[in-house]
PDB file of N, CA and C in Angstrom:
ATOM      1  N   UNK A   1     -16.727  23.148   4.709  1.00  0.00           N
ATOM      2  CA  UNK A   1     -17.794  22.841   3.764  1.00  0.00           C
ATOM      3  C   UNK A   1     -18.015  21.330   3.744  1.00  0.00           C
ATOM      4  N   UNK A   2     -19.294  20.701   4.011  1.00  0.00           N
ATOM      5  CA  UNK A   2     -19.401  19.325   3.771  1.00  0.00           C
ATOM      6  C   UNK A   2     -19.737  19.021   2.503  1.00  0.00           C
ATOM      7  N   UNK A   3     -19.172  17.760   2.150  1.00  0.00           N
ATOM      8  CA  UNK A   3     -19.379  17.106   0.685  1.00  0.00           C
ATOM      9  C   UNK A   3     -20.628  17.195   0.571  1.00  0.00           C
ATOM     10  N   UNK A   4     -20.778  16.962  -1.108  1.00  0.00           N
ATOM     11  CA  UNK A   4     -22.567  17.244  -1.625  1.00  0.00           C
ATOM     12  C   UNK A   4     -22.297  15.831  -2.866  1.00  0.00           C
ATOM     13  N   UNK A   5     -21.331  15.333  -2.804  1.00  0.00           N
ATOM     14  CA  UNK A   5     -20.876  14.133  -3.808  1.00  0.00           C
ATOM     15  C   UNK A   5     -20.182  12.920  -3.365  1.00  0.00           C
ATOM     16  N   UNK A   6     -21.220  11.452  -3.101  1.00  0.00           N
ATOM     17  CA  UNK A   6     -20.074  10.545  -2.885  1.00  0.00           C
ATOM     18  C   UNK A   6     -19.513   9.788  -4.072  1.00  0.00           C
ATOM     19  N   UNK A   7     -18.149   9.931  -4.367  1.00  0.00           N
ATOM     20  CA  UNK A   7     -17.409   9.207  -5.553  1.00  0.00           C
ATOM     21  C   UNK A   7     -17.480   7.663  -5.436  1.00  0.00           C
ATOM     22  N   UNK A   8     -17.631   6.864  -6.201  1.00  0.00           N
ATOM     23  CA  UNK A   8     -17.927   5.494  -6.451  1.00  0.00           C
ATOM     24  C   UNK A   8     -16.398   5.006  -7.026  1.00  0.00           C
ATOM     25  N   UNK A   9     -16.096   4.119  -6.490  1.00  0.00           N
ATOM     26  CA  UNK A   9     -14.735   3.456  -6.619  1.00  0.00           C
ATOM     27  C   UNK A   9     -13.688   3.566  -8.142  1.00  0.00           C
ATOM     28  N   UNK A  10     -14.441   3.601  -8.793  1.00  0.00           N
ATOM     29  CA  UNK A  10     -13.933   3.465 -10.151  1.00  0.00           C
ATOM     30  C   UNK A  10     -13.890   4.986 -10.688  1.00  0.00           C
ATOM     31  N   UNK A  11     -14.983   5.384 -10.368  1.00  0.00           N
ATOM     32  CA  UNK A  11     -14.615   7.361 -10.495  1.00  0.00           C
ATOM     33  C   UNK A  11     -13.398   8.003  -9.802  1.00  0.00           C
ATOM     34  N   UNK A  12     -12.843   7.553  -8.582  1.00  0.00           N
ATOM     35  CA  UNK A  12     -11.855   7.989  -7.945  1.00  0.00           C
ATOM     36  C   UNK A  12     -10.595   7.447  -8.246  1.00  0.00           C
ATOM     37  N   UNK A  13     -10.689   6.262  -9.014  1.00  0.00           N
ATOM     38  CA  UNK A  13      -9.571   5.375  -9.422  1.00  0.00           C
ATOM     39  C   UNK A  13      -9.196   6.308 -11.134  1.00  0.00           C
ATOM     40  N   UNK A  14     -10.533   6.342 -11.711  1.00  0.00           N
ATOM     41  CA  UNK A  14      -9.999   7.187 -13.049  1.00  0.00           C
ATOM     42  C   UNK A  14      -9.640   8.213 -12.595  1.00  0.00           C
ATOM     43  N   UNK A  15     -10.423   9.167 -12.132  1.00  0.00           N
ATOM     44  CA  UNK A  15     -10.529  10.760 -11.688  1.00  0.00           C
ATOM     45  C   UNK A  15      -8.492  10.563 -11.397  1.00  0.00           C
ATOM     46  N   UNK A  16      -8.152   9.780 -10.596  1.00  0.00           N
ATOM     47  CA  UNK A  16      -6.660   9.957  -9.857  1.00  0.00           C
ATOM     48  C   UNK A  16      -5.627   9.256 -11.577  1.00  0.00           C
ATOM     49  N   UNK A  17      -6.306   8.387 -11.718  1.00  0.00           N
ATOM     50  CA  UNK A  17      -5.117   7.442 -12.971  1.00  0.00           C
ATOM     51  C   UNK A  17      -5.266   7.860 -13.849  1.00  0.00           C
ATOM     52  N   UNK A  18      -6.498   7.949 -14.451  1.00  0.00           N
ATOM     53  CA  UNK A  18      -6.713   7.736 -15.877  1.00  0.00           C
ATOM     54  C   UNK A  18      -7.859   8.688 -16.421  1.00  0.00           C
ATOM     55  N   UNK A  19      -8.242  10.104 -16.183  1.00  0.00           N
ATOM     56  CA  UNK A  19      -8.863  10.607 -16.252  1.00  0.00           C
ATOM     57  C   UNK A  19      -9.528  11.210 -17.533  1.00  0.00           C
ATOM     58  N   UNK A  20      -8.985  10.786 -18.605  1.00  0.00           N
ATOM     59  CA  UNK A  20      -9.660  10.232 -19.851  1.00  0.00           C
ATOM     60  C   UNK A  20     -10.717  10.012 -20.045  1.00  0.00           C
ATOM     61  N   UNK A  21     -10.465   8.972 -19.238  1.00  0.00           N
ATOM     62  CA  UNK A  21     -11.296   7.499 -19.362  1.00  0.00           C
ATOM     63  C   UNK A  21     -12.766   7.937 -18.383  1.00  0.00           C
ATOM     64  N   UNK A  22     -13.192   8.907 -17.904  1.00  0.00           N
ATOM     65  CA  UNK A  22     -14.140   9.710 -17.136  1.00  0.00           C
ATOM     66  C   UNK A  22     -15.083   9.869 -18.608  1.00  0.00           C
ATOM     67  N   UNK A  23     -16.539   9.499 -18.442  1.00  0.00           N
ATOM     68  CA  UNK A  23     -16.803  10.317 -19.193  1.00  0.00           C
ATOM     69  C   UNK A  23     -17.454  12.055 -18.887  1.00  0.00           C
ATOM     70  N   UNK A  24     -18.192  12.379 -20.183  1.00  0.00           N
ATOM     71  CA  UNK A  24     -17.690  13.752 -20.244  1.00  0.00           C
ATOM     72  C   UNK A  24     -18.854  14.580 -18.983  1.00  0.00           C
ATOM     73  N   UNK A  25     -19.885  13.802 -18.850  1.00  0.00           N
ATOM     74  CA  UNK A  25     -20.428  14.343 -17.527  1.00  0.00           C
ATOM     75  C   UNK A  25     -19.966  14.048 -15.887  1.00  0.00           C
ATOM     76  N   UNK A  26     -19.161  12.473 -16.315  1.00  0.00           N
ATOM     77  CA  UNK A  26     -18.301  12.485 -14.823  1.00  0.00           C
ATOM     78  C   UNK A  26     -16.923  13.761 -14.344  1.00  0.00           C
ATOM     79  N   UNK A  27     -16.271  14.226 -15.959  1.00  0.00           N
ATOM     80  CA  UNK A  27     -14.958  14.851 -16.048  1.00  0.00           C
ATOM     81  C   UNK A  27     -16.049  16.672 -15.562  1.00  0.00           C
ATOM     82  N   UNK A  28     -17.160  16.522 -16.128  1.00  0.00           N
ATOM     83  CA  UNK A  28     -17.773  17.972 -16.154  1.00  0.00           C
ATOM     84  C   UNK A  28     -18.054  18.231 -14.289  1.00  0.00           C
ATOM     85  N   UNK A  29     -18.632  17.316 -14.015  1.00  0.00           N
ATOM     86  CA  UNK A  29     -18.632  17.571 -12.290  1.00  0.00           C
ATOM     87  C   UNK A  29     -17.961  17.179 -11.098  1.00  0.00           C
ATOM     88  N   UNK A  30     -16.758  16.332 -11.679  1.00  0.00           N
ATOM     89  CA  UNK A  30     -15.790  16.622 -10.900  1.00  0.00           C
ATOM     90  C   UNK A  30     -15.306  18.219 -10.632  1.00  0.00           C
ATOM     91  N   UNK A  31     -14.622  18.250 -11.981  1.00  0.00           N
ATOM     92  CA  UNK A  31     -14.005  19.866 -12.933  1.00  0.00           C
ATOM     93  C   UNK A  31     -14.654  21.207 -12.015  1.00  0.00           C
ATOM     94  N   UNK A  32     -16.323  21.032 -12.001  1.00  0.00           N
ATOM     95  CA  UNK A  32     -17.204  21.821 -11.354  1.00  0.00           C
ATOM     96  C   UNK A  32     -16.922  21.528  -9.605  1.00  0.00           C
ATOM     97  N   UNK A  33     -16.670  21.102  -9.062  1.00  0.00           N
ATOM     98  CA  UNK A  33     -16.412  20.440  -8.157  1.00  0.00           C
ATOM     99  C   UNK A  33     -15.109  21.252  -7.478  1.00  0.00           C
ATOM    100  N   UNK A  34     -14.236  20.683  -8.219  1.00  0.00           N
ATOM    101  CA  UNK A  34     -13.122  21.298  -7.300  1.00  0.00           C
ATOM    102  C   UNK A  34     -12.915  22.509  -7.937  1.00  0.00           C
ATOM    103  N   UNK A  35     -13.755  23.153  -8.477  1.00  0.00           N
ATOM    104  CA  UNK A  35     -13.734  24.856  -9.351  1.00  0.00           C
ATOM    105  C   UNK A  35     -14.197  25.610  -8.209  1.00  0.00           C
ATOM    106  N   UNK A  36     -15.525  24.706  -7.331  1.00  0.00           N
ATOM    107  CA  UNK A  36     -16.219  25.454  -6.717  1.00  0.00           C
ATOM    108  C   UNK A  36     -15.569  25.524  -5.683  1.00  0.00           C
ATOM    109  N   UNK A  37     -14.177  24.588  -5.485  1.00  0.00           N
ATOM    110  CA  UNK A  37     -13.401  24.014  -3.938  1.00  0.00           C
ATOM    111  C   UNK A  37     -14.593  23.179  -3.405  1.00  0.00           C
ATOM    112  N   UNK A  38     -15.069  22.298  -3.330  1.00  0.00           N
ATOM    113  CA  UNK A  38     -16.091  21.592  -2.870  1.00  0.00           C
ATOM    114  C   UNK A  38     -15.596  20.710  -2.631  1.00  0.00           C
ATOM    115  N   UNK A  39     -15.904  19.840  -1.392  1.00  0.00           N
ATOM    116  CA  UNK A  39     -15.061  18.716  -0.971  1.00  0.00           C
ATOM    117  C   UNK A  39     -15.509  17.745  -1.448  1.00  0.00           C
ATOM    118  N   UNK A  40     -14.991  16.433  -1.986  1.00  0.00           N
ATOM    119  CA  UNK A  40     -15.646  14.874  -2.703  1.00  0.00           C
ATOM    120  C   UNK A  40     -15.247  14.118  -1.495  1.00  0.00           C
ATOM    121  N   UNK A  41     -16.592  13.216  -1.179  1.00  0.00           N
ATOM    122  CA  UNK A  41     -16.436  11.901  -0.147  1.00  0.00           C
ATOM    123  C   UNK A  41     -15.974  10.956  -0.674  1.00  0.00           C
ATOM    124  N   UNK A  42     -15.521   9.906  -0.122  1.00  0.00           N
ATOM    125  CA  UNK A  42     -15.249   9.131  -0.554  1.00  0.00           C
ATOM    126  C   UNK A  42     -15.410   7.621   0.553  1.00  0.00           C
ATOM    127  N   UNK A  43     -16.036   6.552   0.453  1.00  0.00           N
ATOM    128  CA  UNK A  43     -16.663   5.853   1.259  1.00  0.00           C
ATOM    129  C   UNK A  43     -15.560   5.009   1.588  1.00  0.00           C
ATOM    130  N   UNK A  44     -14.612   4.667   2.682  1.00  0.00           N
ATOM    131  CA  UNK A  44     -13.530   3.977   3.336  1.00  0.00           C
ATOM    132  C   UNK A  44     -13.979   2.697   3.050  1.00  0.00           C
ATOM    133  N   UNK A  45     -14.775   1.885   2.552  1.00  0.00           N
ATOM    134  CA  UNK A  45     -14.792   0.845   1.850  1.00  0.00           C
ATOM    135  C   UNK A  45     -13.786   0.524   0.694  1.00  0.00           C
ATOM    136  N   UNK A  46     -14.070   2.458   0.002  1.00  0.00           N
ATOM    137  CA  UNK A  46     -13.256   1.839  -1.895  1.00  0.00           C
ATOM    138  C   UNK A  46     -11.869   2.138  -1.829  1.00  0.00           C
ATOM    139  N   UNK A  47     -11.590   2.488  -0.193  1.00  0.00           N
ATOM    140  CA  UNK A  47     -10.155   2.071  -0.059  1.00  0.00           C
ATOM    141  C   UNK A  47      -9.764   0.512  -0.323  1.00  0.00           C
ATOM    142  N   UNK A  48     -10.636  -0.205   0.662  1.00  0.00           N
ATOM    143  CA  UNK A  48     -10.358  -1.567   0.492  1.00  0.00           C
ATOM    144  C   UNK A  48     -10.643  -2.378  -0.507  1.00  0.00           C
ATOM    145  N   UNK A  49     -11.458  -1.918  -1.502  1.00  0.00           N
ATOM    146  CA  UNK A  49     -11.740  -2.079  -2.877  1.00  0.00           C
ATOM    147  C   UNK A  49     -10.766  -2.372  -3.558  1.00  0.00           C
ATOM    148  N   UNK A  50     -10.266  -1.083  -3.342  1.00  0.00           N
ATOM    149  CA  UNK A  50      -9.185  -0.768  -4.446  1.00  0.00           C
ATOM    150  C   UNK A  50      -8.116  -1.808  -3.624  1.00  0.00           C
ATOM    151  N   UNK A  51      -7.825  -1.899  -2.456  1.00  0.00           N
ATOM    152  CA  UNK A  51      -6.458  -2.608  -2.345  1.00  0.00           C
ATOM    153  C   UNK A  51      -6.978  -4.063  -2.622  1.00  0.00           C
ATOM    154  N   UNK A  52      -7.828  -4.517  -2.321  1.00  0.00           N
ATOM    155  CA  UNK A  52      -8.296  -5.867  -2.766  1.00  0.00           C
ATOM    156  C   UNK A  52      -7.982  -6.204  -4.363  1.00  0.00           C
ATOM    157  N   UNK A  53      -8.756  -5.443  -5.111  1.00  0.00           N
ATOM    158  CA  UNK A  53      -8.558  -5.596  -6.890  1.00  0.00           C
ATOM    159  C   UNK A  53      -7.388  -5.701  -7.053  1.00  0.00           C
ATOM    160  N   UNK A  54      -6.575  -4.671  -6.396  1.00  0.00           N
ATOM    161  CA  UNK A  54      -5.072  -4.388  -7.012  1.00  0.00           C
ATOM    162  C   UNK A  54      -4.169  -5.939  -6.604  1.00  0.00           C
ATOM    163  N   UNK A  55      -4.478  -6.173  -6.001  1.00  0.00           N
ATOM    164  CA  UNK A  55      -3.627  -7.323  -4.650  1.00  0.00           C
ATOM    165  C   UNK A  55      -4.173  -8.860  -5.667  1.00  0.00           C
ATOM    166  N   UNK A  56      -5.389  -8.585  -6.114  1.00  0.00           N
ATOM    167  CA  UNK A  56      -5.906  -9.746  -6.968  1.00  0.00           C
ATOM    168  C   UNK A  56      -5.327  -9.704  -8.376  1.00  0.00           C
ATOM    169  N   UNK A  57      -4.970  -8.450  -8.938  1.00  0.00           N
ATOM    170  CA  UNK A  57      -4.447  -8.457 -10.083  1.00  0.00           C
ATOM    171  C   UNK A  57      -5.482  -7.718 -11.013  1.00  0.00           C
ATOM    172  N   UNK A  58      -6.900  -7.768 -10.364  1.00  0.00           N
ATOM    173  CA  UNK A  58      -8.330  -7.229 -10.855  1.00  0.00           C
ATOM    174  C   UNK A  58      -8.051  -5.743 -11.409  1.00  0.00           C
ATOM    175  N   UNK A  59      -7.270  -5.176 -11.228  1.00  0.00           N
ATOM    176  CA  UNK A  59      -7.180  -3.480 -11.207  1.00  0.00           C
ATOM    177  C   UNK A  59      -5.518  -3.508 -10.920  1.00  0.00           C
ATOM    178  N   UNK A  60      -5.374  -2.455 -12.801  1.00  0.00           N
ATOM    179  CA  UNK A  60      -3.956  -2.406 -13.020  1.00  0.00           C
ATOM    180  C   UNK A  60      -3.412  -1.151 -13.104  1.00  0.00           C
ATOM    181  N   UNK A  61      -2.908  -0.274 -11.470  1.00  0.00           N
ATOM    182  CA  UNK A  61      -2.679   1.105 -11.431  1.00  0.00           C
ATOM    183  C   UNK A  61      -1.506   1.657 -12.078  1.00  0.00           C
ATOM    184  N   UNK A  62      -1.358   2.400 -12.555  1.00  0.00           N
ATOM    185  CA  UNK A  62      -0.245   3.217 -13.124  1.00  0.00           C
ATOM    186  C   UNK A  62       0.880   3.432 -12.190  1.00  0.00           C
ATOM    187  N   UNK A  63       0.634   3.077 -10.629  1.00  0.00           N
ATOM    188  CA  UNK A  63       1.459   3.461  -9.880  1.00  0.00           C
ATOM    189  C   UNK A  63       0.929   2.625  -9.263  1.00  0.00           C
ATOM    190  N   UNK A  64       1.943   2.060  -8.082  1.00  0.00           N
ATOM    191  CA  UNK A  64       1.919   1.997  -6.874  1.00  0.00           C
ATOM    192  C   UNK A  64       1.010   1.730  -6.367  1.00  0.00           C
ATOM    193  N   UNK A  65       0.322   1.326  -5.181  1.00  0.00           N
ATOM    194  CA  UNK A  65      -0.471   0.948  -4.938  1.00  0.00           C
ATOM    195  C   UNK A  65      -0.603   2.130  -3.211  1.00  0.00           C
ATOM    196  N   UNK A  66       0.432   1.994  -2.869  1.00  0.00           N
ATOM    197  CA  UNK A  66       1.145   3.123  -2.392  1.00  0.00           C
ATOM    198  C   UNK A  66       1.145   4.204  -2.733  1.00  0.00           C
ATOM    199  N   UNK A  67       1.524   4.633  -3.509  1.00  0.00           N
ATOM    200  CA  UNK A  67       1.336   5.738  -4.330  1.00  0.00           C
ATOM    201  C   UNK A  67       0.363   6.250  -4.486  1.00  0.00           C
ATOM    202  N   UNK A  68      -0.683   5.407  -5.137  1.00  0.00           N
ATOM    203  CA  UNK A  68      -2.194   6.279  -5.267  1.00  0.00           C
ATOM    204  C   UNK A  68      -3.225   6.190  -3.899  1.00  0.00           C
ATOM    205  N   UNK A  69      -2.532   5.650  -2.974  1.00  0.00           N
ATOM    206  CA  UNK A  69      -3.304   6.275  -1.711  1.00  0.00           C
ATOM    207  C   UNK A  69      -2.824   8.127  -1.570  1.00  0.00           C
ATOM    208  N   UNK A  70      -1.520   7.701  -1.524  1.00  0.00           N
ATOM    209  CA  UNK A  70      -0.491   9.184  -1.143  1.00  0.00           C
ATOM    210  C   UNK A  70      -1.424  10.317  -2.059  1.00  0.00           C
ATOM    211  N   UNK A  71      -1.667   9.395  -3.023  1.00  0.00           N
ATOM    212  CA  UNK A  71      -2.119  10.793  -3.736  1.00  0.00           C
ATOM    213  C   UNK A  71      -3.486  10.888  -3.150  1.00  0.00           C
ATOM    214  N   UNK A  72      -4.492   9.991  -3.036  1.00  0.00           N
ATOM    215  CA  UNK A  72      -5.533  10.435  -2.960  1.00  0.00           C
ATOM    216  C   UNK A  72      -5.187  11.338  -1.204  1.00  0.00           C
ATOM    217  N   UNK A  73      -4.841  10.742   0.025  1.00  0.00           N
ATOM    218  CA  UNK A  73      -4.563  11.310   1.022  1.00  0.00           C
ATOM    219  C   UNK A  73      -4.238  12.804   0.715  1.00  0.00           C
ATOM    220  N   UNK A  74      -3.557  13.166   0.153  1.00  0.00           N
ATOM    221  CA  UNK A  74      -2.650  14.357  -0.098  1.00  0.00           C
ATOM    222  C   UNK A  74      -4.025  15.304  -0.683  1.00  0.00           C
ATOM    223  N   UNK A  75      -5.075  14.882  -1.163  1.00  0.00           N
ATOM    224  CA  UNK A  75      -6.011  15.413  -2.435  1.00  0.00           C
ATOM    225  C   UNK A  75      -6.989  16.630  -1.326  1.00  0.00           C
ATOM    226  N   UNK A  76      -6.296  17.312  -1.556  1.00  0.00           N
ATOM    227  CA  UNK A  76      -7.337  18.747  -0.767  1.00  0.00           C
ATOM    228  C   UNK A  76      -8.714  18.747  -0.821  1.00  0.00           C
ATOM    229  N   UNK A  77      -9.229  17.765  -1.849  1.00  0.00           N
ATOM    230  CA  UNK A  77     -10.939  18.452  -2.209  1.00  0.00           C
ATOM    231  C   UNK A  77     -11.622  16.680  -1.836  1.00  0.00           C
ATOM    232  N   UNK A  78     -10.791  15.468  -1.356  1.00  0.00           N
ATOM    233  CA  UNK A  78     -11.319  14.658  -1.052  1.00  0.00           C
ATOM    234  C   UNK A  78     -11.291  14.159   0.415  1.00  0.00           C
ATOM    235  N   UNK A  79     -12.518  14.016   1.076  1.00  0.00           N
ATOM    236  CA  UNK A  79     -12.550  13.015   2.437  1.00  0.00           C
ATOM    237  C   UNK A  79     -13.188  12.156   2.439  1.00  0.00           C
ATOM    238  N   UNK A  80     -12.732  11.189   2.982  1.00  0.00           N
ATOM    239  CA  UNK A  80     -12.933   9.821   3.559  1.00  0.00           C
ATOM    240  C   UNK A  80     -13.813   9.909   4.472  1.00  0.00           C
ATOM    241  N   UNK A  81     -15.113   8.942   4.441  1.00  0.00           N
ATOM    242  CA  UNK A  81     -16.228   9.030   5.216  1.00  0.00           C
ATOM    243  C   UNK A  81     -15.870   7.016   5.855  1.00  0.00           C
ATOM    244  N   UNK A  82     -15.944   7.295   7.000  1.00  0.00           N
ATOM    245  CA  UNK A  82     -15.622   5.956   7.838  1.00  0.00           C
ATOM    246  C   UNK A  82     -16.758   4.993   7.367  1.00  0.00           C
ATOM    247  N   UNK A  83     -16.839   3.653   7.453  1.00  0.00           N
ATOM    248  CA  UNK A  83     -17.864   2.702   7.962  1.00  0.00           C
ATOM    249  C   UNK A  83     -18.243   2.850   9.425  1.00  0.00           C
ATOM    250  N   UNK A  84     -19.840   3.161   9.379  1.00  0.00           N
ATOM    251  CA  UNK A  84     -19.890   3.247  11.017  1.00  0.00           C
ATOM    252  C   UNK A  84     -21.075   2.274  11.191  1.00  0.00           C
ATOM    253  N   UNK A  85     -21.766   2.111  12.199  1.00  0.00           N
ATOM    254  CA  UNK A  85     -22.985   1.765  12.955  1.00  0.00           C
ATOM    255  C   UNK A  85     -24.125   1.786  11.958  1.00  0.00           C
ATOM    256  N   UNK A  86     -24.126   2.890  11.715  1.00  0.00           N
ATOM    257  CA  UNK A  86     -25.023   3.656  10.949  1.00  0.00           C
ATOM    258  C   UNK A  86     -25.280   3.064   9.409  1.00  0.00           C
ATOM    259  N   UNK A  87     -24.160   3.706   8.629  1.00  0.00           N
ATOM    260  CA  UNK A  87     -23.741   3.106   7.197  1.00  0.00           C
ATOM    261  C   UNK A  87     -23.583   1.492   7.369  1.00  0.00           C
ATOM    262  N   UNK A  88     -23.566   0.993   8.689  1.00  0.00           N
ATOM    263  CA  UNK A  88     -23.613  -0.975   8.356  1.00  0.00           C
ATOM    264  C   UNK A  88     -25.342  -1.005   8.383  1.00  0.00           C
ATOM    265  N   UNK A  89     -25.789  -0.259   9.196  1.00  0.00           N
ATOM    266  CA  UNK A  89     -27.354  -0.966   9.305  1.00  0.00           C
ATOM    267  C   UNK A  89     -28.213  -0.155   8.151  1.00  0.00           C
ATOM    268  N   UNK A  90     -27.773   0.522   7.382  1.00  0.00           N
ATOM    269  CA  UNK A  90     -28.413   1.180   6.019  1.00  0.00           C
ATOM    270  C   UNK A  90     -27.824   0.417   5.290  1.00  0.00           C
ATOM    271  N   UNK A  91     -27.003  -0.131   4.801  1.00  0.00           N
ATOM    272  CA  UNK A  91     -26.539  -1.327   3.714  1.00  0.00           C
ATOM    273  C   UNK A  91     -27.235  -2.576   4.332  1.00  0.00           C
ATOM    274  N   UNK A  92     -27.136  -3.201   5.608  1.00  0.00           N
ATOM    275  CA  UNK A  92     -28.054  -4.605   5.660  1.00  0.00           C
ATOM    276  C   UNK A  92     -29.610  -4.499   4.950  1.00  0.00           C
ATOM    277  N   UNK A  93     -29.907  -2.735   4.358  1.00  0.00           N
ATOM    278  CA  UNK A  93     -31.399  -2.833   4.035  1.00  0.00           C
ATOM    279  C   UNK A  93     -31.213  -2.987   2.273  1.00  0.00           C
ATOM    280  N   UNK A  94     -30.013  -2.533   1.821  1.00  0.00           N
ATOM    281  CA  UNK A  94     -30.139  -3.270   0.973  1.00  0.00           C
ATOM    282  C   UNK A  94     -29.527  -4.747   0.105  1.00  0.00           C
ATOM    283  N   UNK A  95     -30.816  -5.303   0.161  1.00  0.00           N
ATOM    284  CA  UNK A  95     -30.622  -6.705  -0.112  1.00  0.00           C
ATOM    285  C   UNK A  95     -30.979  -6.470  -1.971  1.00  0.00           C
ATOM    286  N   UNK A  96     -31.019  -6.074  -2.590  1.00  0.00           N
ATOM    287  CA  UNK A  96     -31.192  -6.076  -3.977  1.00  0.00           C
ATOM    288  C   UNK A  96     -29.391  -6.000  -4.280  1.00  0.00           C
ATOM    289  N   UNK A  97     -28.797  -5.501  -3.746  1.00  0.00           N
ATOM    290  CA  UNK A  97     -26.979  -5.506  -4.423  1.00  0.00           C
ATOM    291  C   UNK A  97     -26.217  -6.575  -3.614  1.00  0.00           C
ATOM    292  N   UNK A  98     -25.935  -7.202  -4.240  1.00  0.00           N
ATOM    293  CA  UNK A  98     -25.147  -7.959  -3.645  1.00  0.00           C
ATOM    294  C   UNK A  98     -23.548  -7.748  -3.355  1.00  0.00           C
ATOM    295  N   UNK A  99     -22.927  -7.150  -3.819  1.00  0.00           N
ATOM    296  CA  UNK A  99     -21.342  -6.894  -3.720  1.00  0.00           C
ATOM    297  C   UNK A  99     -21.576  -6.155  -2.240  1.00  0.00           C
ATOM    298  N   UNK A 100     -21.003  -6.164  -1.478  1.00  0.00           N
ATOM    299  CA  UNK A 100     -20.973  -5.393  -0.162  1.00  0.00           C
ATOM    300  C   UNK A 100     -20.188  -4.461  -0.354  1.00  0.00           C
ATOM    301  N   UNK A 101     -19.221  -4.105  -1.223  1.00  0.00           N
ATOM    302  CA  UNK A 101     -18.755  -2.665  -1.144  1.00  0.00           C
ATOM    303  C   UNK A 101     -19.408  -2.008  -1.981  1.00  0.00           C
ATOM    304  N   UNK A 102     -20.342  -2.128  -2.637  1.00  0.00           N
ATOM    305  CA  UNK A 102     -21.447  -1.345  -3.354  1.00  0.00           C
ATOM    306  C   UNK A 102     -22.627  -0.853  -2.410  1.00  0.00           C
ATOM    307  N   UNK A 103     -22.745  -1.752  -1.818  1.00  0.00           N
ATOM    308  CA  UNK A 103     -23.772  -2.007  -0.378  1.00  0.00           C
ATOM    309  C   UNK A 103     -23.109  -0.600   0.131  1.00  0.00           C
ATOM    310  N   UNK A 104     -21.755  -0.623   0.829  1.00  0.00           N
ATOM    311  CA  UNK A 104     -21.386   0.520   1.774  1.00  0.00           C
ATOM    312  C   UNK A 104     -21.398   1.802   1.103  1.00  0.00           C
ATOM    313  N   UNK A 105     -20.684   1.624   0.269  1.00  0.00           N
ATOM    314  CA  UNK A 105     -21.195   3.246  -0.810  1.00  0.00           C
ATOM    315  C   UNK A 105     -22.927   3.685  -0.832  1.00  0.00           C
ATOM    316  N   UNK A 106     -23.857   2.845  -1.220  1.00  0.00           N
ATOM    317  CA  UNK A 106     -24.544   3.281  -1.294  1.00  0.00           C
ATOM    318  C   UNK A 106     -25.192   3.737  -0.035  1.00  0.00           C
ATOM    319  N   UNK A 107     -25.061   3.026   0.750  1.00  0.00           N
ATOM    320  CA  UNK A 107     -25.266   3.204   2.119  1.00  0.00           C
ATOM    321  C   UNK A 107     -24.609   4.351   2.881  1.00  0.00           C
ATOM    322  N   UNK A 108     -23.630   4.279   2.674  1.00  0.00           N
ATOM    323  CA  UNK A 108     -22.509   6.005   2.900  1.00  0.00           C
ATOM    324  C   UNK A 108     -23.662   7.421   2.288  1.00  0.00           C
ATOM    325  N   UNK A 109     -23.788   7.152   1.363  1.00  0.00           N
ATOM    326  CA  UNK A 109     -24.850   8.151   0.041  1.00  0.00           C
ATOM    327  C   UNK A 109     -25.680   8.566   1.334  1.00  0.00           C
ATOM    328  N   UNK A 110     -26.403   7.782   1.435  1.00  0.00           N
ATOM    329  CA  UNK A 110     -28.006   7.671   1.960  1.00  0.00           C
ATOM    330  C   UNK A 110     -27.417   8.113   3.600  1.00  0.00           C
ATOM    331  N   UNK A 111     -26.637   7.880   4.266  1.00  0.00           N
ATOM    332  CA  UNK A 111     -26.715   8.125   5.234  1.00  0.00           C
ATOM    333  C   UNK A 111     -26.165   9.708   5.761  1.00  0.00           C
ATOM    334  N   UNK A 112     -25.295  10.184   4.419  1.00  0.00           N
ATOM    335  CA  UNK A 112     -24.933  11.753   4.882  1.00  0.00           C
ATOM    336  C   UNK A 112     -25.773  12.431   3.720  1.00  0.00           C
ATOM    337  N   UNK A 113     -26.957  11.809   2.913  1.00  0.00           N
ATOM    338  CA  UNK A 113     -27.415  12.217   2.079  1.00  0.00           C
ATOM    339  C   UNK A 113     -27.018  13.346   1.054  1.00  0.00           C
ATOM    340  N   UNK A 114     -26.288  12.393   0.434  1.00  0.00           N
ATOM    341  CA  UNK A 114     -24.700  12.806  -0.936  1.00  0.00           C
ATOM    342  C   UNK A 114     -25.290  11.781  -2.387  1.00  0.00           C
ATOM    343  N   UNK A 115     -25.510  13.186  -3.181  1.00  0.00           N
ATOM    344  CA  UNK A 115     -25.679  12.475  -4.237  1.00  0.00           C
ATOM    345  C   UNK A 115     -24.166  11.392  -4.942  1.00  0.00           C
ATOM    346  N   UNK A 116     -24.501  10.775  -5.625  1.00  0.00           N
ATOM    347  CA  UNK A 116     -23.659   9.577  -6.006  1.00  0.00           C
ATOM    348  C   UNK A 116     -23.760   9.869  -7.422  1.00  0.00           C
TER     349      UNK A 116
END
């Protein structure tokens, strides 16, 4: 089954840590999500996201840093969608965001056409 959802860095960081902290329409379609077994993307950028923040001190995980890869790796209903060719020359179009790992997510979205 291919994903129909790409997760945005901070959704996959709560969704795994702190899932509380989701609100109640992010917690409702995840929930729906892996109810249906549906697989969640996840853009190989907010890997490096996340190890960047964490490494800066920016983002304070409950675990490991280590750890919450293991977990996300281990996570049956999530895959990792690469940076390719493709997803670089659909983010150089957008010039309105400036953060470049926002750039690749959105660009990831648009290029396997996955709502976000």
């Amino acid at each position: 089954m291919l994903p129909r959802l790409l997760l945005d860095t901070h959704i996959v960081i709560r969704w795994v840590t702190e899932s509380k902290k989701l609100s109640k329409e992010q917690a409702r379609m995840l929930d729906g999500a892996v109810r249906r077994q549906e697989i969640l993307a996840l853009s190989a950028i907010s890997l490096l996201e996340t190890a960047v923040l964490a490494s800066q001190g920016k983002l304070q995980l409950k675990m490991s840093l280590t750890d919450f890869f293991a977990e996300l790796q281990s996570n049956a209903f999530l895959s990792v969608l690469p940076l390719t060719y493709e997803v670089a020359s659909e983010a150089a179009l957008l010039g309105n965001l400036r953060d470049p790992a926002d750039r690749a997510i959105v660009a990831t979205a648009r290029v396997h056409r996955l709502s976000r």
